[in-house]
C-alpha atoms as a PDB file:
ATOM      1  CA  UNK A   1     109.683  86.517 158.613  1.00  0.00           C
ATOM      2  CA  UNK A   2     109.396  89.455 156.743  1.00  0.00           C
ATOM      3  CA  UNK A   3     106.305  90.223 154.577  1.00  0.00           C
ATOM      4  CA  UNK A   4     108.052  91.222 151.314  1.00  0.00           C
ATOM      5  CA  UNK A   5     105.841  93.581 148.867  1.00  0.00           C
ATOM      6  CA  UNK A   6     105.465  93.847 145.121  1.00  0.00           C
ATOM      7  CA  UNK A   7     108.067  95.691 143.629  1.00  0.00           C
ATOM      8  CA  UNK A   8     106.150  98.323 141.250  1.00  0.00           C
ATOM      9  CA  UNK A   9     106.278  97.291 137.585  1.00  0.00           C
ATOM     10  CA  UNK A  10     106.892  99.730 134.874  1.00  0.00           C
ATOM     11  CA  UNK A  11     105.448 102.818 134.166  1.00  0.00           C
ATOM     12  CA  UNK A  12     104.380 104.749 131.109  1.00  0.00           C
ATOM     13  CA  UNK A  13     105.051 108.131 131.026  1.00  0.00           C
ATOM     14  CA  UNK A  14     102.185 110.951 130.108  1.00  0.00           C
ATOM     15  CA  UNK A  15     102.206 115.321 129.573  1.00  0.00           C
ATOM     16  CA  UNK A  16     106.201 116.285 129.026  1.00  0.00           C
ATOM     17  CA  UNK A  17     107.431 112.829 131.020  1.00  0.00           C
ATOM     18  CA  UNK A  18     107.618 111.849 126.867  1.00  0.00           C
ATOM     19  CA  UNK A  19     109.876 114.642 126.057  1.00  0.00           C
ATOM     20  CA  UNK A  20     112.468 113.396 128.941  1.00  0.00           C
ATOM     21  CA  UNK A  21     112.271 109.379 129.496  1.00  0.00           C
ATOM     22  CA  UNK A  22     113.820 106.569 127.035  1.00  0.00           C
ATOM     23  CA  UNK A  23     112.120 105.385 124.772  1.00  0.00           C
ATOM     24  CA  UNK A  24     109.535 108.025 124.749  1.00  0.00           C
ATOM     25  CA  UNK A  25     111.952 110.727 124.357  1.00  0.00           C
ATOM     26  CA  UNK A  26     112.296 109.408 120.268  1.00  0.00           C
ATOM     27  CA  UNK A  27     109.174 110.215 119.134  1.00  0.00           C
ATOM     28  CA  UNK A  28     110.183 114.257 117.918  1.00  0.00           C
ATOM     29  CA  UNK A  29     113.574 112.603 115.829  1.00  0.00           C
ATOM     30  CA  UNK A  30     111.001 110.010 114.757  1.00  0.00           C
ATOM     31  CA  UNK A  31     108.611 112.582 113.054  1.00  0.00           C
ATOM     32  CA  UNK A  32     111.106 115.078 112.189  1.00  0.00           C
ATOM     33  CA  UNK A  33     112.972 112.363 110.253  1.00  0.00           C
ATOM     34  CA  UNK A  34     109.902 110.540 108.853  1.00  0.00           C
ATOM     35  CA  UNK A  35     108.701 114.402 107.604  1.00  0.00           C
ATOM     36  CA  UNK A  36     112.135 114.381 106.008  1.00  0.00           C
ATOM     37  CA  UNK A  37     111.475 111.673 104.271  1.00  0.00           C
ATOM     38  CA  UNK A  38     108.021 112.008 103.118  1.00  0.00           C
ATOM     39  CA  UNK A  39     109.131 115.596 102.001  1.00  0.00           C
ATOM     40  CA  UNK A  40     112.401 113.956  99.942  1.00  0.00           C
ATOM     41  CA  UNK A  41     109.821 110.912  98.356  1.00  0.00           C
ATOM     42  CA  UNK A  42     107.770 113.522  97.334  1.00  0.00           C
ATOM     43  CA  UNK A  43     109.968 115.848  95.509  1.00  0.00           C
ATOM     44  CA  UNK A  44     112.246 113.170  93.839  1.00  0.00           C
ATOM     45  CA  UNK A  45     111.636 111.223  90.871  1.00  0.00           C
ATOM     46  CA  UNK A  46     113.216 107.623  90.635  1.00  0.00           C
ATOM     47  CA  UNK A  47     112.694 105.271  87.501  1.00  0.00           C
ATOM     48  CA  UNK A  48     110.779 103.517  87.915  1.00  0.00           C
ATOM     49  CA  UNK A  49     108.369 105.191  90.264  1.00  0.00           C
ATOM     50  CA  UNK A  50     107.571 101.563  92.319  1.00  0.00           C
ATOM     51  CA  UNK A  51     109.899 101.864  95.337  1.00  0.00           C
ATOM     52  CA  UNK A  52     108.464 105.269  96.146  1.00  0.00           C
ATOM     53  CA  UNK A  53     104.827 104.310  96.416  1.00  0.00           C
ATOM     54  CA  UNK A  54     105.776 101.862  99.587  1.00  0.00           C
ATOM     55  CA  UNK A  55     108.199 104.555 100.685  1.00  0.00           C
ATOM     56  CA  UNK A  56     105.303 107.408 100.732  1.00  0.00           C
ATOM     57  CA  UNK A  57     103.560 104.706 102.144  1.00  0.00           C
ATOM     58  CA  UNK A  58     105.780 104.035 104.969  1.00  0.00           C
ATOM     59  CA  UNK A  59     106.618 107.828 105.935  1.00  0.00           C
ATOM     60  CA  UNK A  60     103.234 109.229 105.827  1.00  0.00           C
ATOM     61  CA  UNK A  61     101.868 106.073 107.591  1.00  0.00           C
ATOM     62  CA  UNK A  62     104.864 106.372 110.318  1.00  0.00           C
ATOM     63  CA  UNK A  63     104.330 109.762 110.542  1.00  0.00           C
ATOM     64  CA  UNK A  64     100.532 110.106 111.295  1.00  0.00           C
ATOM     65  CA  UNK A  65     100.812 107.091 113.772  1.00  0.00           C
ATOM     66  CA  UNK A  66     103.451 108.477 115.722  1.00  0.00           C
ATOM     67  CA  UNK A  67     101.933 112.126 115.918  1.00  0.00           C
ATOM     68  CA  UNK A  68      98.699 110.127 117.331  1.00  0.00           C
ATOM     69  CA  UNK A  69     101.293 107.477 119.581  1.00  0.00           C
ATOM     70  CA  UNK A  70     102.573 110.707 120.760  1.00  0.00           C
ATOM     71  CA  UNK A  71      99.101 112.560 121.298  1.00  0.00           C
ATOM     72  CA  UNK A  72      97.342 109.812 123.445  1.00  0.00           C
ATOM     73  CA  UNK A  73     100.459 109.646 125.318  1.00  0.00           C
ATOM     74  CA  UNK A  74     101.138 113.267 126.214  1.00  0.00           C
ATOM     75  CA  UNK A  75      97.237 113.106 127.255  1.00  0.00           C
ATOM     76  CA  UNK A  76      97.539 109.841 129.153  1.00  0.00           C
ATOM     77  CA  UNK A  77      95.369 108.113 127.037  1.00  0.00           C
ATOM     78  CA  UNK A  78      97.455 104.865 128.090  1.00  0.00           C
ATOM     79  CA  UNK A  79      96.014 104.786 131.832  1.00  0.00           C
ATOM     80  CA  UNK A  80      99.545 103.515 132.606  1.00  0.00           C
ATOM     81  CA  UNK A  81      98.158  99.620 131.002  1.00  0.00           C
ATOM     82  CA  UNK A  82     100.655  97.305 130.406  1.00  0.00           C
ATOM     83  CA  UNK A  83      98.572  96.746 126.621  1.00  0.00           C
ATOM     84  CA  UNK A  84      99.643 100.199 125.855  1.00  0.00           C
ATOM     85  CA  UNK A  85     103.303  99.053 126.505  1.00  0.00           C
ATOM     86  CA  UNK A  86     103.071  95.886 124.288  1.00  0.00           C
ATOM     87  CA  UNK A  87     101.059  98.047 121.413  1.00  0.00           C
ATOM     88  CA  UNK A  88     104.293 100.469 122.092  1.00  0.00           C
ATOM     89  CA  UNK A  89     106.317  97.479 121.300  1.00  0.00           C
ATOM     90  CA  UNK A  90     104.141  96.272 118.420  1.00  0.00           C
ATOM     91  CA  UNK A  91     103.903  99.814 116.417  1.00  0.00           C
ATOM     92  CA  UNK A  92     107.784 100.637 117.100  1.00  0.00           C
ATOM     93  CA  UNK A  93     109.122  97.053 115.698  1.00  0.00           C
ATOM     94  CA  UNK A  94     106.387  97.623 112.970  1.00  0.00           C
ATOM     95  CA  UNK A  95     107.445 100.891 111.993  1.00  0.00           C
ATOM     96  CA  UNK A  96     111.128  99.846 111.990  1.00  0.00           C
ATOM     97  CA  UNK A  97     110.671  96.664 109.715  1.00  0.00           C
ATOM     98  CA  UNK A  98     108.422  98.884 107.555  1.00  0.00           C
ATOM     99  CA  UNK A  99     111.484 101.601 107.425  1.00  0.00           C
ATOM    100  CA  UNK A 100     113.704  99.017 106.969  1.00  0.00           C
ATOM    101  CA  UNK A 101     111.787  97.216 104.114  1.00  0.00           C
ATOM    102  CA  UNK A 102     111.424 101.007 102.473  1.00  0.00           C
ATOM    103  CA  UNK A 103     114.969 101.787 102.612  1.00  0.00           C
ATOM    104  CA  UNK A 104     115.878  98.483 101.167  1.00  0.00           C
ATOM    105  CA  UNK A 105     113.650  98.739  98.224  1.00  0.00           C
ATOM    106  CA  UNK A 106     114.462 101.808  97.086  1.00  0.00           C
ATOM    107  CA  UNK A 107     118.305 101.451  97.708  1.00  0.00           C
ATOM    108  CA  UNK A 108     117.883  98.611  95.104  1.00  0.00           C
ATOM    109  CA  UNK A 109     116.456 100.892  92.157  1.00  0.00           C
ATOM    110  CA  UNK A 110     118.892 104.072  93.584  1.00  0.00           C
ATOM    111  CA  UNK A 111     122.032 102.112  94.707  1.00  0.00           C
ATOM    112  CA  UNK A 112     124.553 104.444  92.807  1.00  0.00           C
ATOM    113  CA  UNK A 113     122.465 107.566  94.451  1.00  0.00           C
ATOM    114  CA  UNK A 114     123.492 108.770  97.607  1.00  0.00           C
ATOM    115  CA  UNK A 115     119.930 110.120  98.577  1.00  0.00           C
ATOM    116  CA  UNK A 116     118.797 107.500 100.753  1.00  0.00           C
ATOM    117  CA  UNK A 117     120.686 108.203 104.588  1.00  0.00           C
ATOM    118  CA  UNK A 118     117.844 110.185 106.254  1.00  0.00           C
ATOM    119  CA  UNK A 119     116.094 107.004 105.706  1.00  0.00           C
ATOM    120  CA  UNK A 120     117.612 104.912 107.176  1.00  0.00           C
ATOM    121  CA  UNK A 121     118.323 107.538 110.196  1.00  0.00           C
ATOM    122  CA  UNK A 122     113.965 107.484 110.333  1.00  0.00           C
ATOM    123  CA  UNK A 123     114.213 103.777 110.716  1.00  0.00           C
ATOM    124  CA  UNK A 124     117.667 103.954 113.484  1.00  0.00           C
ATOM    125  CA  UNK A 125     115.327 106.189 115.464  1.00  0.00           C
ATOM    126  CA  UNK A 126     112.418 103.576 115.227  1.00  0.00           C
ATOM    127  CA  UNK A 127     114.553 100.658 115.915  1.00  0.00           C
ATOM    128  CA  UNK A 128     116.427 102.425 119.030  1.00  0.00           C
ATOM    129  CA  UNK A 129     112.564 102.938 120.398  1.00  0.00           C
ATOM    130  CA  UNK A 130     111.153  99.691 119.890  1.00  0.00           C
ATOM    131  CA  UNK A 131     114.385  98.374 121.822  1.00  0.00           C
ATOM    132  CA  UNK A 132     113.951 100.141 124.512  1.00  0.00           C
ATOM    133  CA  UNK A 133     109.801 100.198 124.698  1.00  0.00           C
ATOM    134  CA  UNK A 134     110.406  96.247 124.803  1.00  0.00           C
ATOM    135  CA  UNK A 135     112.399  96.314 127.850  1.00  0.00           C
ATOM    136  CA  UNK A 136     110.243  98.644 129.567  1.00  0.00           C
ATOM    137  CA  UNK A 137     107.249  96.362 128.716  1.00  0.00           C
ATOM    138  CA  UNK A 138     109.697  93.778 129.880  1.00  0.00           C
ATOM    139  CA  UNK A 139     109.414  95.549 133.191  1.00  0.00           C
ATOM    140  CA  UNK A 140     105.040  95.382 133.664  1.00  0.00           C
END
């Protein structure tokens, strides 16, 4: 009988392996997007001003965690731990509902306005990445 060995379980990737593996490849459309939208919050004025708090919220808070997300992965700051995976899951479904929650308060003060897409292309990017860091952490 054959001794049969453990398959190896996932892997996280570290230096440019972000810049060219799913999901890790979202984080630059993440914070370009996010910046979009922090930079569109911030030079818009919507009555009344509410919405925009949580959405400045939401984008600088996305934005600053996924410059550090990226940071401590591009230095391999993970050690390749399946707890890094699951936090990758946690942040990324976090920053989605968060994006989602912002986009749907403000489209209910703005819904004739048609100022609200790159939004909701932030929170596509987020949701795409917390898909996909799932089934990697599926995989450890």
């Amino acid at each position: 009988m054959a001794a049969t060995t453990a398959q190896p379980g996932g892997s996280l990737p570290s230096g440019l392996g972000i810049c060219t593996t799913a999901p890790d490849i979202f984080y630059l459309p993440e914070m370009v997007f996010g910046g979009l939208v922090w930079i569109l919050v911030a030079s818009t004025h919507v009555d009344p001003p509410n919405p925009l708090g949580w959405v400045m919220f939401v984008s600088v808070f996305c934005f600053v965690m996924s410059f550090l997300w990226m940071a401590i992965f591009s230095a391999g700051g993970h050690k390749n731990s399946s707890g890094w995976a699951a936090a990758d899951v946690a942040y990324h479904g976090l920053a989605a509902f968060f994006y989602l929650s912002a986009g749907v308060a403000l489209a209910i003060v703005t819904l004739g306005k048609k100022d609200t897409g790159v939004r909701f292309v932030a929170m596509l990017f987020y949701f795409i990445h917390v898909i996909l860091s799932a089934i990697r952490w599926k995989s450890f």
